[in-house]
C-alpha atoms as a PDB file:
ATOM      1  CA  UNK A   1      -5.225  -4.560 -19.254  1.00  0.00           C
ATOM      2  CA  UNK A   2      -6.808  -5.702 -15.655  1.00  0.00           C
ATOM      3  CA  UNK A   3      -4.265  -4.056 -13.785  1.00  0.00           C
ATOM      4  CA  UNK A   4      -7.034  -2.255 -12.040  1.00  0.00           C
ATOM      5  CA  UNK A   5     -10.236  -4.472 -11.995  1.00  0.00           C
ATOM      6  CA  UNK A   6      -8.917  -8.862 -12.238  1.00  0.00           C
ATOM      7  CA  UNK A   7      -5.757  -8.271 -10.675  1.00  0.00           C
ATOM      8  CA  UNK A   8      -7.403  -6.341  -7.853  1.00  0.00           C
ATOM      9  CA  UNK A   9     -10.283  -8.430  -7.610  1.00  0.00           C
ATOM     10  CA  UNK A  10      -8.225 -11.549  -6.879  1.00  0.00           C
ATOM     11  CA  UNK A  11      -6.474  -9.966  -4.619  1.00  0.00           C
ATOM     12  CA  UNK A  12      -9.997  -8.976  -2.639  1.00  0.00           C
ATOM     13  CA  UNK A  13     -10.992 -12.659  -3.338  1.00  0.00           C
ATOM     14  CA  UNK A  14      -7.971 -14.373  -1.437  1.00  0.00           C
ATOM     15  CA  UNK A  15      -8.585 -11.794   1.609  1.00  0.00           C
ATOM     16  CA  UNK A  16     -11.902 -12.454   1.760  1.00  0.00           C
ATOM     17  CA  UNK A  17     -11.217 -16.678   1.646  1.00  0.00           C
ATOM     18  CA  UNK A  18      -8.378 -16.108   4.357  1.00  0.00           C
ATOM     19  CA  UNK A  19     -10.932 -14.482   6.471  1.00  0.00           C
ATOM     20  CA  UNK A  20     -13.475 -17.282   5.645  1.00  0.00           C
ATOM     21  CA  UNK A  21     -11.086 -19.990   6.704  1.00  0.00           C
ATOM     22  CA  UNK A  22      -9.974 -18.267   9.903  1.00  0.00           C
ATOM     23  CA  UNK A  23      -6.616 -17.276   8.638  1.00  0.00           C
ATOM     24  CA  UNK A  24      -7.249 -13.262   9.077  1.00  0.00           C
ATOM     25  CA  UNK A  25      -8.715 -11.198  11.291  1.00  0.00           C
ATOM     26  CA  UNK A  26     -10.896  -8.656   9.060  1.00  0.00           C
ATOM     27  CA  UNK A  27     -10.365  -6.100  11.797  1.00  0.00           C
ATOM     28  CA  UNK A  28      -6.962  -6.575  11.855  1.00  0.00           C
ATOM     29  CA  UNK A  29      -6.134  -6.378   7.949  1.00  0.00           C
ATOM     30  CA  UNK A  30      -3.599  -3.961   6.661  1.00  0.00           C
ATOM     31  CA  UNK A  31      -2.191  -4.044   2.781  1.00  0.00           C
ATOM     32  CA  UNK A  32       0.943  -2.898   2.381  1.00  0.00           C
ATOM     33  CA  UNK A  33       3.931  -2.984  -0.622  1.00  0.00           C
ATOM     34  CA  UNK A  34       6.186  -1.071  -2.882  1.00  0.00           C
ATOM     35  CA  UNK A  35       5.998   0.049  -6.516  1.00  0.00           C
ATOM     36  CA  UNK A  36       3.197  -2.150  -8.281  1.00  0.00           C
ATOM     37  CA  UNK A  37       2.211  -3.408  -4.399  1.00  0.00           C
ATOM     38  CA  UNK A  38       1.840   0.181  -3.229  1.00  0.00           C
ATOM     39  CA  UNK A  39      -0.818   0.384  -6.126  1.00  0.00           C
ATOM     40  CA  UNK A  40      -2.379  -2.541  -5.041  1.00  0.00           C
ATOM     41  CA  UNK A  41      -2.521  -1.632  -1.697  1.00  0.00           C
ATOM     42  CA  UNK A  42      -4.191   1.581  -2.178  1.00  0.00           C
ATOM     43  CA  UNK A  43      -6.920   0.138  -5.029  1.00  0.00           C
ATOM     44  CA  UNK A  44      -7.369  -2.845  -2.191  1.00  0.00           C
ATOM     45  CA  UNK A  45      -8.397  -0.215   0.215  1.00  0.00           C
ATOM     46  CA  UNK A  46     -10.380   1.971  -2.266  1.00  0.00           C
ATOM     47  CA  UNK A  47     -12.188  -1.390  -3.466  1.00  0.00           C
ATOM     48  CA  UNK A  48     -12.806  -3.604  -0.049  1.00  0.00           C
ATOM     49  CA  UNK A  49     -12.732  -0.470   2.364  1.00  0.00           C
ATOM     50  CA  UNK A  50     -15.078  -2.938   4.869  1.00  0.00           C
ATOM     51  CA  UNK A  51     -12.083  -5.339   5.168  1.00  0.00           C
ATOM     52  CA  UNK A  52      -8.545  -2.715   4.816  1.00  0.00           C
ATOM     53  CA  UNK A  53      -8.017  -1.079   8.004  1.00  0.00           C
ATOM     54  CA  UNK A  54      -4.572   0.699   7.045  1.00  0.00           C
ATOM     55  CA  UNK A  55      -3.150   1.036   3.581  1.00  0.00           C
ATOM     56  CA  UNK A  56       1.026   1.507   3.425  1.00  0.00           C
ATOM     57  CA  UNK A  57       2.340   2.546   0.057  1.00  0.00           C
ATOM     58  CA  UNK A  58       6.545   2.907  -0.747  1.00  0.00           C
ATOM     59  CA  UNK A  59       7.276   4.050  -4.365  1.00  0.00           C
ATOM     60  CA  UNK A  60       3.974   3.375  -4.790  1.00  0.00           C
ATOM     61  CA  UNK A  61       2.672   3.694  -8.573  1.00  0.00           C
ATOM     62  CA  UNK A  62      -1.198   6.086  -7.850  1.00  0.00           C
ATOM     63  CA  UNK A  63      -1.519   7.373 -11.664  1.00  0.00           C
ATOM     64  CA  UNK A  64      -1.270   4.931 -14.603  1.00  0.00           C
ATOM     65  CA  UNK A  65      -1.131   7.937 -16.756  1.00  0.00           C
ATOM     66  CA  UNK A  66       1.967   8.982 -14.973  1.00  0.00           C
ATOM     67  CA  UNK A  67       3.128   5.371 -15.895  1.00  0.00           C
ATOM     68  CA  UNK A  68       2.629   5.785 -19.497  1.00  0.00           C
ATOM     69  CA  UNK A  69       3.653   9.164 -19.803  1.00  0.00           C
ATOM     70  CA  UNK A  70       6.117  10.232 -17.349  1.00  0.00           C
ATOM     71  CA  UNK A  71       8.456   7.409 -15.849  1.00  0.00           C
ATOM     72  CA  UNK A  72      11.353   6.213 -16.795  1.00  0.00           C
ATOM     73  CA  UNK A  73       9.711   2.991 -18.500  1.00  0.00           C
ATOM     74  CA  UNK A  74       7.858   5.315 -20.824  1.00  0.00           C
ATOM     75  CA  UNK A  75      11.051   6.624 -22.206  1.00  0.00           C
ATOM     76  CA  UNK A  76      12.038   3.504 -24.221  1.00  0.00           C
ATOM     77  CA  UNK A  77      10.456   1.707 -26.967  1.00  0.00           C
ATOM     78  CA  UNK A  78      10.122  -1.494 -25.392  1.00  0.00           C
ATOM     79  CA  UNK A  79       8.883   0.254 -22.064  1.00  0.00           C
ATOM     80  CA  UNK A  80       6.049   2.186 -23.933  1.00  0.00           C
ATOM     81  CA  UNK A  81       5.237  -1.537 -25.164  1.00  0.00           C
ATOM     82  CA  UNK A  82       4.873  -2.583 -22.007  1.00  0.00           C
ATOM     83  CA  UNK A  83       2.469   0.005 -20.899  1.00  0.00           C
ATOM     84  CA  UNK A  84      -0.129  -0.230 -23.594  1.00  0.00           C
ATOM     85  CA  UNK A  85      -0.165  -3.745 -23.615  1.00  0.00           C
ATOM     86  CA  UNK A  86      -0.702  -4.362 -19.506  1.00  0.00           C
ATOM     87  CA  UNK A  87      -1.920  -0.853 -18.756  1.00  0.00           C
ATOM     88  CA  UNK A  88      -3.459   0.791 -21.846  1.00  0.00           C
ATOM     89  CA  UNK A  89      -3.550   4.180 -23.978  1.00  0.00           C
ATOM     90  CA  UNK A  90      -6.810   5.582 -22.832  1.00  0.00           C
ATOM     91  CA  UNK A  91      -6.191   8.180 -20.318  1.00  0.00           C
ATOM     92  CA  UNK A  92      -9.889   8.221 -19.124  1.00  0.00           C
ATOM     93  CA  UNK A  93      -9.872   4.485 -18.422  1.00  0.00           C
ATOM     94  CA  UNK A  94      -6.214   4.460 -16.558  1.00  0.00           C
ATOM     95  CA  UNK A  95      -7.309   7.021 -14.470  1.00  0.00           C
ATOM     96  CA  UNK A  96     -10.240   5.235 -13.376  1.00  0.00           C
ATOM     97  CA  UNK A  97      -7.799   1.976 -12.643  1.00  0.00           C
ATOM     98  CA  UNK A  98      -5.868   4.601 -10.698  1.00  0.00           C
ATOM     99  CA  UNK A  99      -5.927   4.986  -6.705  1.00  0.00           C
ATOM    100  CA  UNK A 100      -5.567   8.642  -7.512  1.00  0.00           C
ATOM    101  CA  UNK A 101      -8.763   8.779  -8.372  1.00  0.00           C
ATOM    102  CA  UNK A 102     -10.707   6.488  -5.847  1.00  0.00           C
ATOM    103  CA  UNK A 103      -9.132   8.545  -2.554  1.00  0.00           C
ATOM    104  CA  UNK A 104     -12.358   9.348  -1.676  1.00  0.00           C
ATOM    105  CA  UNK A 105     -13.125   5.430  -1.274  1.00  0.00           C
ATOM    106  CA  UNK A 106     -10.178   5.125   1.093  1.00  0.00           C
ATOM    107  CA  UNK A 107     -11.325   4.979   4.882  1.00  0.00           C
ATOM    108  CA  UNK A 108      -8.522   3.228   6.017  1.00  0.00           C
ATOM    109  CA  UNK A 109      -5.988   4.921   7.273  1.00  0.00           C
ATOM    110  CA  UNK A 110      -2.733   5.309   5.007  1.00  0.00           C
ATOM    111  CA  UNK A 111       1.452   5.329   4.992  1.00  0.00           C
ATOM    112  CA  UNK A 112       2.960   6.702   2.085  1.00  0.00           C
ATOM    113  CA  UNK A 113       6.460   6.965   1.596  1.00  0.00           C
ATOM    114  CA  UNK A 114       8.934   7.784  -1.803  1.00  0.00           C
ATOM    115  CA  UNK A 115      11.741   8.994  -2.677  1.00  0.00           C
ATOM    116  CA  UNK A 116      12.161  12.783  -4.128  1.00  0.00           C
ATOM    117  CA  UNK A 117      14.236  11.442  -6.950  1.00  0.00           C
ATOM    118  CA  UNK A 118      12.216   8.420  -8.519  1.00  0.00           C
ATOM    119  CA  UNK A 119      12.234   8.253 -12.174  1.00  0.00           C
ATOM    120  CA  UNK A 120      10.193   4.980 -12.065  1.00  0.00           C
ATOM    121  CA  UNK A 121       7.040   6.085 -10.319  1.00  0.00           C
ATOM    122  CA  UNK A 122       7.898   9.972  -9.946  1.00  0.00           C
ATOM    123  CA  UNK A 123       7.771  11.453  -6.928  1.00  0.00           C
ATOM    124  CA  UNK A 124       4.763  13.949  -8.124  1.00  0.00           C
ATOM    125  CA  UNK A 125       2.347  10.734  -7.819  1.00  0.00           C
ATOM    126  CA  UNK A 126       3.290  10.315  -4.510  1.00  0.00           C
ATOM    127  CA  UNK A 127       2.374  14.131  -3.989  1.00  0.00           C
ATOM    128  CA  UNK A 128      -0.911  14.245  -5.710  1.00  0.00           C
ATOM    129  CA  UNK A 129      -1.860  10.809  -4.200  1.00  0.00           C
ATOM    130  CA  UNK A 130      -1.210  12.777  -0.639  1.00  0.00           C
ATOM    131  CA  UNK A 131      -3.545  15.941  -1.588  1.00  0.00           C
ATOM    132  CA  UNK A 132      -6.071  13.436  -2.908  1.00  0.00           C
ATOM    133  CA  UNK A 133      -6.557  11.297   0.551  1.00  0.00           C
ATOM    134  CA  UNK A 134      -6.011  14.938   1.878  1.00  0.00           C
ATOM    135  CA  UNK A 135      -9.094  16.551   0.202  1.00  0.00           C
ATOM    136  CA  UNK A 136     -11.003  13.194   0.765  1.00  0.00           C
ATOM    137  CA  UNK A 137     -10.728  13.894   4.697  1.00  0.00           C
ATOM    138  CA  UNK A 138      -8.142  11.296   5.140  1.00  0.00           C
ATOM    139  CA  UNK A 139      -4.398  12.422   5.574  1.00  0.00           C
ATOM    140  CA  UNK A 140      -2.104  10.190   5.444  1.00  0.00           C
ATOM    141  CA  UNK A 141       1.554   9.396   7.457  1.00  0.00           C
ATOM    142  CA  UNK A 142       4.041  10.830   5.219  1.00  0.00           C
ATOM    143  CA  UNK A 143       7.812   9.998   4.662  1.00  0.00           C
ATOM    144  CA  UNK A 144       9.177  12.237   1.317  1.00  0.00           C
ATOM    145  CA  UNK A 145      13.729  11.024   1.521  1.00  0.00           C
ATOM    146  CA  UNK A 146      15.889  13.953  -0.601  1.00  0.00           C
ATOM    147  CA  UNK A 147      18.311  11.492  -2.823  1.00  0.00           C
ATOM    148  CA  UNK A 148      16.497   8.324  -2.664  1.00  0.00           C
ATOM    149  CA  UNK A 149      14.865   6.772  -5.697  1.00  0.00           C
ATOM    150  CA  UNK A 150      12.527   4.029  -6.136  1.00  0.00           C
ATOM    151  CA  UNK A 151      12.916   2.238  -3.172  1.00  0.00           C
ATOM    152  CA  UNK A 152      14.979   3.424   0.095  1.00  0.00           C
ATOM    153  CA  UNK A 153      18.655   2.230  -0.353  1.00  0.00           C
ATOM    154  CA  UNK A 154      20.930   4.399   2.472  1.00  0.00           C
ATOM    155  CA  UNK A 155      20.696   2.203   5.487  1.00  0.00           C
ATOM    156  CA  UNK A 156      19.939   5.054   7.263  1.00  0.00           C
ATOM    157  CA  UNK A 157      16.993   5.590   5.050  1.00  0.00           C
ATOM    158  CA  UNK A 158      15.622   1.830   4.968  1.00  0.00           C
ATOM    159  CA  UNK A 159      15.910   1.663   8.768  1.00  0.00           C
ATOM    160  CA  UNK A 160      14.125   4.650   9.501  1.00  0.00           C
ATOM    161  CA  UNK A 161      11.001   3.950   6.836  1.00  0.00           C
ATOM    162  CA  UNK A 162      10.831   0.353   8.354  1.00  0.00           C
ATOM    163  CA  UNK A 163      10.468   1.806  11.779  1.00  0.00           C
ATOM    164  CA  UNK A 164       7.849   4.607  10.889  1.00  0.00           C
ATOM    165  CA  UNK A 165       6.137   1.337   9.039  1.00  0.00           C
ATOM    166  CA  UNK A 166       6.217  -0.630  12.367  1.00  0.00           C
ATOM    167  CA  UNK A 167       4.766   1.856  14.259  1.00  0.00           C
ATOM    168  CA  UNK A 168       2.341   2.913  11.939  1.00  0.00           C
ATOM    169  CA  UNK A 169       0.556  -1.063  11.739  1.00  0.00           C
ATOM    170  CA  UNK A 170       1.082  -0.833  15.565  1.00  0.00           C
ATOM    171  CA  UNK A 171      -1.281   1.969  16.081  1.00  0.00           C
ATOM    172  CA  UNK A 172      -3.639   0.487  13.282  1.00  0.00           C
ATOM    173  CA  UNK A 173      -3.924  -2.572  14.014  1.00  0.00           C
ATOM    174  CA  UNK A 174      -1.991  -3.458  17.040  1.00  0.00           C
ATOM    175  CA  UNK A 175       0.753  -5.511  17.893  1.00  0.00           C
ATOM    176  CA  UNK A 176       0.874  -9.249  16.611  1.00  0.00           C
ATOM    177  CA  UNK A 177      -0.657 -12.083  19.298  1.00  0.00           C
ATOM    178  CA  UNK A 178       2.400 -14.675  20.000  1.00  0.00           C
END
């Protein structure tokens, strides 16, 4: 039930120590991953929005509720297990674990890309998660693929999100020192 607060919070703590030892440049951090690591990403830059300069979600899970109530994992027995035991039942308090509602936290600028026919984190969170940042005065890159799911799988597909990706950390945060 920390998927919001521990779970995030060591996350803050090891980019905070990499800075300490030299091993980031806090003006040259972006957070970026897929599914549970787009969630992460986005609650990294709602909760350490000093250190996060860009924020890159793909299938990215932004409402818990959604989670419990309208994925594909909620649909089985063992699934809806799942859910209240790492996520919970109270709709109040998985909203509040939610990036969905901390967009107006995020200053860093964001990528958010999904597929228009994921089951596992639906689409519509992806959506929402855009008007949010939207209304917060903070529009994000957007990349919405017809026929892909959770995750890009058409070559075509993969290639073109990993190039938007590439040039979005290159305008955010430049290009890596050899």
């Amino acid at each position: 039930l920390q998927w919001g607060k521990r779970i995030q919070q060591d996350l803050v703590d090891g980019m905070r120590w990499a800075v300490s030892k030299g091993y980031a440049d806090p003006a040259r951090i972006c957070v970026y991953g897929s599914s549970f690591g787009a969630y992460s990403a986005l609650m990294l830059a709602a909760q350490a929005p000093e250190l996060v300069k860009c924020a890159a979600g793909l299938s990215g899970l932004y409402d818990l509720r959604a989670m419990a109530n309208k994925s594909d994992t909620s649909r089985s027995f063992w699934g809806r297990a799942y859910i209240k035991r790492v996520v919970g039942r109270d709709d109040a308090e998985m909203l509040a674990n939610s990036p969905l509602s901390q967009a107006d936290k995020i200053k860093a600028a964001v990528f958010l890309a999904h597929g228009k026919e994921d089951e596992r984190t639906p689409f519509r969170q992806a959506e929402q998660m855009q008007k949010a940042l939207e209304r917060a005065g903070n529009p994000p890159q957007w990349m919405a693929i017809p026929n892909e799911a959770h995750g890009f799988y058409v070559r075509e597909n993969a290639i073109a999100f990993y190039r938007k990706l590439e040039m979005f950390l290159a305008e955010n945060i430049g290009k890596p020192v050899r």
